[in-house]
N, C-alpha and C. Protein backbone atom coordinates (compact mmCIF):
# COMPACT_ATOMS: atom_id res chain seq x y z
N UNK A 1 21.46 3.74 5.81
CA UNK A 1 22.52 4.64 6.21
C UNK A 1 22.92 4.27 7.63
N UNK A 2 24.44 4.03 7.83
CA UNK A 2 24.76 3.55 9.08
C UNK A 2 25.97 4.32 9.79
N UNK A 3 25.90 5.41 10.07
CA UNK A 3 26.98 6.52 10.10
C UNK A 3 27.80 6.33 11.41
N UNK A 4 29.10 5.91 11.55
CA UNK A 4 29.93 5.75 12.22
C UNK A 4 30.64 6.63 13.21
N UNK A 5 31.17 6.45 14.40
CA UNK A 5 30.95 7.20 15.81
C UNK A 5 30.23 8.89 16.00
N UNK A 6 29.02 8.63 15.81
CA UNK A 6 28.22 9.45 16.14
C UNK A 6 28.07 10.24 17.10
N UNK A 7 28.10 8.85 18.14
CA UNK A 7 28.07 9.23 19.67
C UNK A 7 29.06 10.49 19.86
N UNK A 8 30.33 10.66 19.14
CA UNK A 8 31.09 12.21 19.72
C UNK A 8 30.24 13.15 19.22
N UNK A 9 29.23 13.43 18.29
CA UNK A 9 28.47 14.61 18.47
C UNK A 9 27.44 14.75 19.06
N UNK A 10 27.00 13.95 20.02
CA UNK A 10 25.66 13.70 20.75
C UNK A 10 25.48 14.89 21.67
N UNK A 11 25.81 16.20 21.57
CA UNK A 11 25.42 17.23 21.38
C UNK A 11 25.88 17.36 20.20
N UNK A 12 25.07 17.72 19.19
CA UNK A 12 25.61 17.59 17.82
C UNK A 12 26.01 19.02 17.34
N UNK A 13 27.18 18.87 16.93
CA UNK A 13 28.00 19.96 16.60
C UNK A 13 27.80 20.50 15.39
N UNK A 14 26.69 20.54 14.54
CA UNK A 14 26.54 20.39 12.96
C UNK A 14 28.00 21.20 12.45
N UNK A 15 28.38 22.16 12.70
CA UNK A 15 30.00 23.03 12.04
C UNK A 15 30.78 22.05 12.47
N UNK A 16 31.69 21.04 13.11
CA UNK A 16 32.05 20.63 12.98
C UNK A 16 32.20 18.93 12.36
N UNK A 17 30.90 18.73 12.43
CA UNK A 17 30.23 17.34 11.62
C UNK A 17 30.59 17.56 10.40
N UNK A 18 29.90 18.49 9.65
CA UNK A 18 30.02 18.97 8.42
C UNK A 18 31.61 19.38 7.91
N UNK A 19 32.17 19.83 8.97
CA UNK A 19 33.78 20.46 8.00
C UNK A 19 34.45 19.67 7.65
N UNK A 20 35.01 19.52 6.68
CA UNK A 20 36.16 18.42 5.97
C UNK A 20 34.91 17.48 4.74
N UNK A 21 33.76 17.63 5.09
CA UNK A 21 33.17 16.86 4.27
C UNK A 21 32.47 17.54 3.05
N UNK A 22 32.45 17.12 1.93
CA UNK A 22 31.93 17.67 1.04
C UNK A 22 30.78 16.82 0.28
N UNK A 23 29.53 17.12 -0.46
CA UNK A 23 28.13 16.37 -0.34
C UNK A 23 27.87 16.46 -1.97
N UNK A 24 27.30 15.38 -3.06
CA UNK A 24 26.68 15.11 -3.68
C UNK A 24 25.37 14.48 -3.67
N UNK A 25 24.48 15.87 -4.79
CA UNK A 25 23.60 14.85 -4.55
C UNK A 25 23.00 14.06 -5.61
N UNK A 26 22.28 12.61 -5.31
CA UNK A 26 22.18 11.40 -5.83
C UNK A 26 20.73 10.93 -6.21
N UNK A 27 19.87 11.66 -5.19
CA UNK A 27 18.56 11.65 -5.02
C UNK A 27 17.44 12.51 -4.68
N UNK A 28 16.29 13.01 -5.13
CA UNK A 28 15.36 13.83 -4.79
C UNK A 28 14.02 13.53 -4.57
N UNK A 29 13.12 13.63 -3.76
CA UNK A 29 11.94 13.10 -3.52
C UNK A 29 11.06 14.46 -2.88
N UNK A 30 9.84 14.11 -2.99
CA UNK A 30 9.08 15.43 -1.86
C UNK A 30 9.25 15.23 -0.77
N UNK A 31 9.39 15.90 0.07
CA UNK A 31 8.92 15.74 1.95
C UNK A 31 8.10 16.05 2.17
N UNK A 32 7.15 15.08 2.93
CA UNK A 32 5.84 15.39 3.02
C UNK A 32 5.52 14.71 4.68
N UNK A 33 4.52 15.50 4.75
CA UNK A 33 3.97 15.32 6.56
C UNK A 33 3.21 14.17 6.65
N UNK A 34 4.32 13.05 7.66
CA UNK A 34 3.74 11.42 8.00
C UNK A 34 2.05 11.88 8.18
N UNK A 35 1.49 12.72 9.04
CA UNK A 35 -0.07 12.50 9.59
C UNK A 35 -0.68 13.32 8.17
N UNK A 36 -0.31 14.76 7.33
CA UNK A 36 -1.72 14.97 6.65
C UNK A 36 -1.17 14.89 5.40
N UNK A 37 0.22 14.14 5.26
CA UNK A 37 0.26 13.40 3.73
C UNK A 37 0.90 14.62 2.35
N UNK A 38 0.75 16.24 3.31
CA UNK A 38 1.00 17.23 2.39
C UNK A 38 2.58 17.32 2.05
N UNK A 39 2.49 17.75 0.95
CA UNK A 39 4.10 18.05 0.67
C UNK A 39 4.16 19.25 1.38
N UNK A 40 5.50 19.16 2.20
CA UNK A 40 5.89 20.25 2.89
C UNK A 40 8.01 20.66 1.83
N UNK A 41 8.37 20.20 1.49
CA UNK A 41 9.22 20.43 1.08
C UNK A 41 9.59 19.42 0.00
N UNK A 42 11.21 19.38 0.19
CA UNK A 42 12.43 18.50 -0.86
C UNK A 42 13.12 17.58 0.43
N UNK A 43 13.53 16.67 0.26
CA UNK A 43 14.16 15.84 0.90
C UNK A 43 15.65 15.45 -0.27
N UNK A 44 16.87 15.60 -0.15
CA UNK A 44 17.55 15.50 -0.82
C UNK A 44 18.49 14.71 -0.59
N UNK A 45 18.73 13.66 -1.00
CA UNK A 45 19.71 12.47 -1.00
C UNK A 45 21.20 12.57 -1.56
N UNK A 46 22.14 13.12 -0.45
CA UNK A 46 23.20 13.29 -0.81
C UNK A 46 24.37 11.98 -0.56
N UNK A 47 25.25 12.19 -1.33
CA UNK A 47 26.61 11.18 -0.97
C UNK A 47 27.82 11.73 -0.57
N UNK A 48 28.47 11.67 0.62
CA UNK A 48 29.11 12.18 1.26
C UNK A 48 30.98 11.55 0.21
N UNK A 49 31.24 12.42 -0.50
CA UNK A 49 32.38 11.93 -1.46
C UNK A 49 34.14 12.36 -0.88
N UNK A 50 33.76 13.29 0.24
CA UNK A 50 34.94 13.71 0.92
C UNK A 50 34.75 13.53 2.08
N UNK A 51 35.67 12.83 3.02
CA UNK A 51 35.83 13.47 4.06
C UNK A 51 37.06 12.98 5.25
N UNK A 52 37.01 14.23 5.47
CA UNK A 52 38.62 14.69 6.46
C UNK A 52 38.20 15.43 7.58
N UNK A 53 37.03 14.99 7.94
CA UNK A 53 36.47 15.20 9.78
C UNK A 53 37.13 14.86 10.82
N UNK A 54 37.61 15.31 11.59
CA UNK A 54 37.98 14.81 12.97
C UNK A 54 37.39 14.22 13.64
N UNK A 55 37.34 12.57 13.65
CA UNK A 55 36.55 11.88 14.30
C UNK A 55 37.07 11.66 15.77
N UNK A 56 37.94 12.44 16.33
CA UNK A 56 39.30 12.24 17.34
C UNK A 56 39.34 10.66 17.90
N UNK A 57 40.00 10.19 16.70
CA UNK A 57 40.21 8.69 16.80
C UNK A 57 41.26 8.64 17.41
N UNK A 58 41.59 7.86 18.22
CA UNK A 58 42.91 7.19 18.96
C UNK A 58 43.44 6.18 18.20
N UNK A 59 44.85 5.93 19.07
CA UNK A 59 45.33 4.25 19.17
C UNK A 59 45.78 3.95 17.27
N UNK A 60 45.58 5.40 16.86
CA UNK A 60 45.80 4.79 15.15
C UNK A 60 44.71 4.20 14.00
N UNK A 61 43.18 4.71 14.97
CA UNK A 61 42.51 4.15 14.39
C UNK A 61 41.54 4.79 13.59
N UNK A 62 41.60 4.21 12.46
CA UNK A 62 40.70 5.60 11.34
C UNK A 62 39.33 4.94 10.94
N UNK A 63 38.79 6.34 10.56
CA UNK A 63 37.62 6.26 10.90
C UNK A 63 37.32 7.52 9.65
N UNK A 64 36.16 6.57 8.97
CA UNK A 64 35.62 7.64 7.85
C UNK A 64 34.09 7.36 7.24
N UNK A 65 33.57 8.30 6.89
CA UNK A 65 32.25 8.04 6.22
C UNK A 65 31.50 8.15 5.02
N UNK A 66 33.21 8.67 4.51
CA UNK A 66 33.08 8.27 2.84
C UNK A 66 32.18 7.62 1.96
N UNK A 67 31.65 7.83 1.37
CA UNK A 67 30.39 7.43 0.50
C UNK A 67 29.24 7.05 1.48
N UNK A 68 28.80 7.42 2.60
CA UNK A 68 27.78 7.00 3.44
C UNK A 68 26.73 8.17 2.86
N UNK A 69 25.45 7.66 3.02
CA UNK A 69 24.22 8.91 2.63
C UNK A 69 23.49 9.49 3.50
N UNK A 70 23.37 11.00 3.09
CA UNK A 70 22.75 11.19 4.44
C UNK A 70 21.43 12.18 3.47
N UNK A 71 20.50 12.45 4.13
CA UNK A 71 19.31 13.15 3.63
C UNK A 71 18.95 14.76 4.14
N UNK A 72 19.05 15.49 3.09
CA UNK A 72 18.99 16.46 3.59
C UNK A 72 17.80 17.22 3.33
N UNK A 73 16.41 17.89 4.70
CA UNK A 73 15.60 18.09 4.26
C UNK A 73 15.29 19.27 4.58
N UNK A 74 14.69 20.03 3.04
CA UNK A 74 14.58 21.36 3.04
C UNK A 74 13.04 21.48 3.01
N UNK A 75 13.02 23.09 3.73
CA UNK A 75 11.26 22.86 3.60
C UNK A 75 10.64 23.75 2.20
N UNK A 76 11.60 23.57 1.36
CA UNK A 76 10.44 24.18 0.19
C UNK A 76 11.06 22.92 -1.28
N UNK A 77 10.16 23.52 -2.19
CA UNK A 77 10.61 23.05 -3.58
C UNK A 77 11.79 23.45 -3.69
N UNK A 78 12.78 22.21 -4.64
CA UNK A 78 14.34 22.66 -4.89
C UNK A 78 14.53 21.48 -6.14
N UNK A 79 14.95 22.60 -7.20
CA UNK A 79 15.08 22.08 -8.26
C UNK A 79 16.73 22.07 -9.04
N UNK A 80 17.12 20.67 -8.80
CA UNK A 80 18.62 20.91 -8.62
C UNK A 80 18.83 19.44 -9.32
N UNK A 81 20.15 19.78 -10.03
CA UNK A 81 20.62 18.08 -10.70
C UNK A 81 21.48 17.25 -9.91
N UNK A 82 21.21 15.97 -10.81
CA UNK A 82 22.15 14.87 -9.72
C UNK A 82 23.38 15.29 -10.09
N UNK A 83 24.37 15.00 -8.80
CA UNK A 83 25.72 15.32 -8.89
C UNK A 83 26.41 16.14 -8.75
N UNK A 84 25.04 17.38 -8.61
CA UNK A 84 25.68 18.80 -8.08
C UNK A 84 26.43 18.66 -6.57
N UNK A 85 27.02 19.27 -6.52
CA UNK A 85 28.14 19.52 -5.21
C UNK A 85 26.88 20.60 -4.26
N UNK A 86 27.00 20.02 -3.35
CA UNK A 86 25.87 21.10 -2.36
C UNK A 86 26.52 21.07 -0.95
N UNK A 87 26.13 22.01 0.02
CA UNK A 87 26.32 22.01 1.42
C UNK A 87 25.06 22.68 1.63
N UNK A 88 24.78 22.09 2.92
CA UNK A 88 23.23 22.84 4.08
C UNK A 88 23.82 24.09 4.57
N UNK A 89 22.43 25.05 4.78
CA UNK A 89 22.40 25.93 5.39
C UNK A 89 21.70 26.05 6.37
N UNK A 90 22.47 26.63 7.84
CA UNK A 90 21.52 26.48 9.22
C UNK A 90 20.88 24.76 8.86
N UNK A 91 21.78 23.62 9.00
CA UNK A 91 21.18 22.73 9.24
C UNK A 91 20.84 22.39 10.85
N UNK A 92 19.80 21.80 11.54
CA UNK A 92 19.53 21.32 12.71
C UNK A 92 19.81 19.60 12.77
N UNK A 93 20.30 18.98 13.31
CA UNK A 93 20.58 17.42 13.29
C UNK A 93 20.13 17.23 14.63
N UNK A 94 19.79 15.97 14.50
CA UNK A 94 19.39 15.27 15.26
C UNK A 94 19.89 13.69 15.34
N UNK A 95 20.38 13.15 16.24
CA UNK A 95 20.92 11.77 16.29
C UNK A 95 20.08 11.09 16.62
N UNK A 96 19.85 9.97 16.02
CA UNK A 96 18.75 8.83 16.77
C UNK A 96 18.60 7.01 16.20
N UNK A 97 17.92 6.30 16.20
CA UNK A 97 17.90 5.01 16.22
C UNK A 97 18.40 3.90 17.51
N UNK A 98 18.48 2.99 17.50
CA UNK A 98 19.04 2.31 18.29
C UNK A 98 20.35 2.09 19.11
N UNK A 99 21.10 2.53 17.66
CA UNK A 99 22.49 2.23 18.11
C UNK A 99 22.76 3.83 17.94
N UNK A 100 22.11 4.88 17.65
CA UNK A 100 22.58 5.97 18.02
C UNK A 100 23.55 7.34 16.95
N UNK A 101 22.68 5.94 15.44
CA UNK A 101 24.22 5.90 14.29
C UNK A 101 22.98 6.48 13.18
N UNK A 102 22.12 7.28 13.46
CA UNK A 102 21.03 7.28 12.52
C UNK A 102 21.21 9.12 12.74
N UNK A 103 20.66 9.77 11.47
CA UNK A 103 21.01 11.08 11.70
C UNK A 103 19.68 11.62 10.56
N UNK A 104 18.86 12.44 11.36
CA UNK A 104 18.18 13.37 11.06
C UNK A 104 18.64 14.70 10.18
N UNK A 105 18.28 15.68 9.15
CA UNK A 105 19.00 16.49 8.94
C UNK A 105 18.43 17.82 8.17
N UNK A 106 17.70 18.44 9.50
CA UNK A 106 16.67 19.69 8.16
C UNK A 106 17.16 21.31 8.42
N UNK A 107 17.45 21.63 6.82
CA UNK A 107 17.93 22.72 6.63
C UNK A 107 17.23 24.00 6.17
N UNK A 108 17.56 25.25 6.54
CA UNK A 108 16.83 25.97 5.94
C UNK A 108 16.83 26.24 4.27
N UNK A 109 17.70 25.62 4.19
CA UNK A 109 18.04 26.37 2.66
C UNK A 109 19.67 24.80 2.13
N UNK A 110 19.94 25.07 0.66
CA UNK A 110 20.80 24.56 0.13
C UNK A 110 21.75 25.08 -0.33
N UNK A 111 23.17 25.69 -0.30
CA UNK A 111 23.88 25.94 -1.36
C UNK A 111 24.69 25.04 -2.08
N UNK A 112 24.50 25.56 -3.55
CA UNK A 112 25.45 25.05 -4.30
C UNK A 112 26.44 25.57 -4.14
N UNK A 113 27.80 24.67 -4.48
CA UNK A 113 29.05 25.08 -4.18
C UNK A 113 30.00 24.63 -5.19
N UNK A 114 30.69 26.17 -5.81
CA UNK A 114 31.17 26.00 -7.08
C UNK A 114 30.58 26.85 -8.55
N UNK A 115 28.98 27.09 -8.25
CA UNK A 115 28.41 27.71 -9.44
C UNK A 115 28.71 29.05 -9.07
């Protein structure tokens, strides 16, 4: 996952990161704690299939993150199908990696959107 100008939310704005974009998800795994190995939650692998974010691009230059994946991790069991349409609740983000383009993303909760 290589998510494109980041750096404008580096105080990260999650309500405005999130608006215009809408999330499928693609993938599900446990989340579990790197040191005692326990499952602590769901980690959910979404595909970002919309989006009309304000990246406040200049000069004419567009900018989108359309089909990029981002992971969204909840701290309990969540039993949900691929392809459902979802958005986070009270998500916390965090930006990080090298270039600054890497995004952390744990929520309290999931809604579906549409049922």
């Amino acid at each position: 996952m290589s998510l494109k100008k980041l750096r404008y939310f580096e105080y990260f704005d999650e309500e405005s990161f999130f608006d215009g974009k809408r999330f499928k998800v693609v993938g599900k795994q446990a989340w579990t704690d790197y040191k005692t190995k326990n499952i602590i939650g769901t980690k959910l692998e979404v595909a970002i299939f919309v989006d009309k974010t304000d990246y406040g691009c200049e000069d004419g230059e567009v900018v989108s993150n359309i089909y990029e994946k981002l992971v969204f991790k909840v701290p309990k069991d969540i039993d949900i199908s691929m392809e459902v349409e979802v958005k986070p609740v009270n998500a916390i983000c965090t930006i990080y990696g090298d270039y600054r383009n890497q995004l952390s993303i744990v929520c309290d909760d999931i809604e579906i959107v549409g049922k």
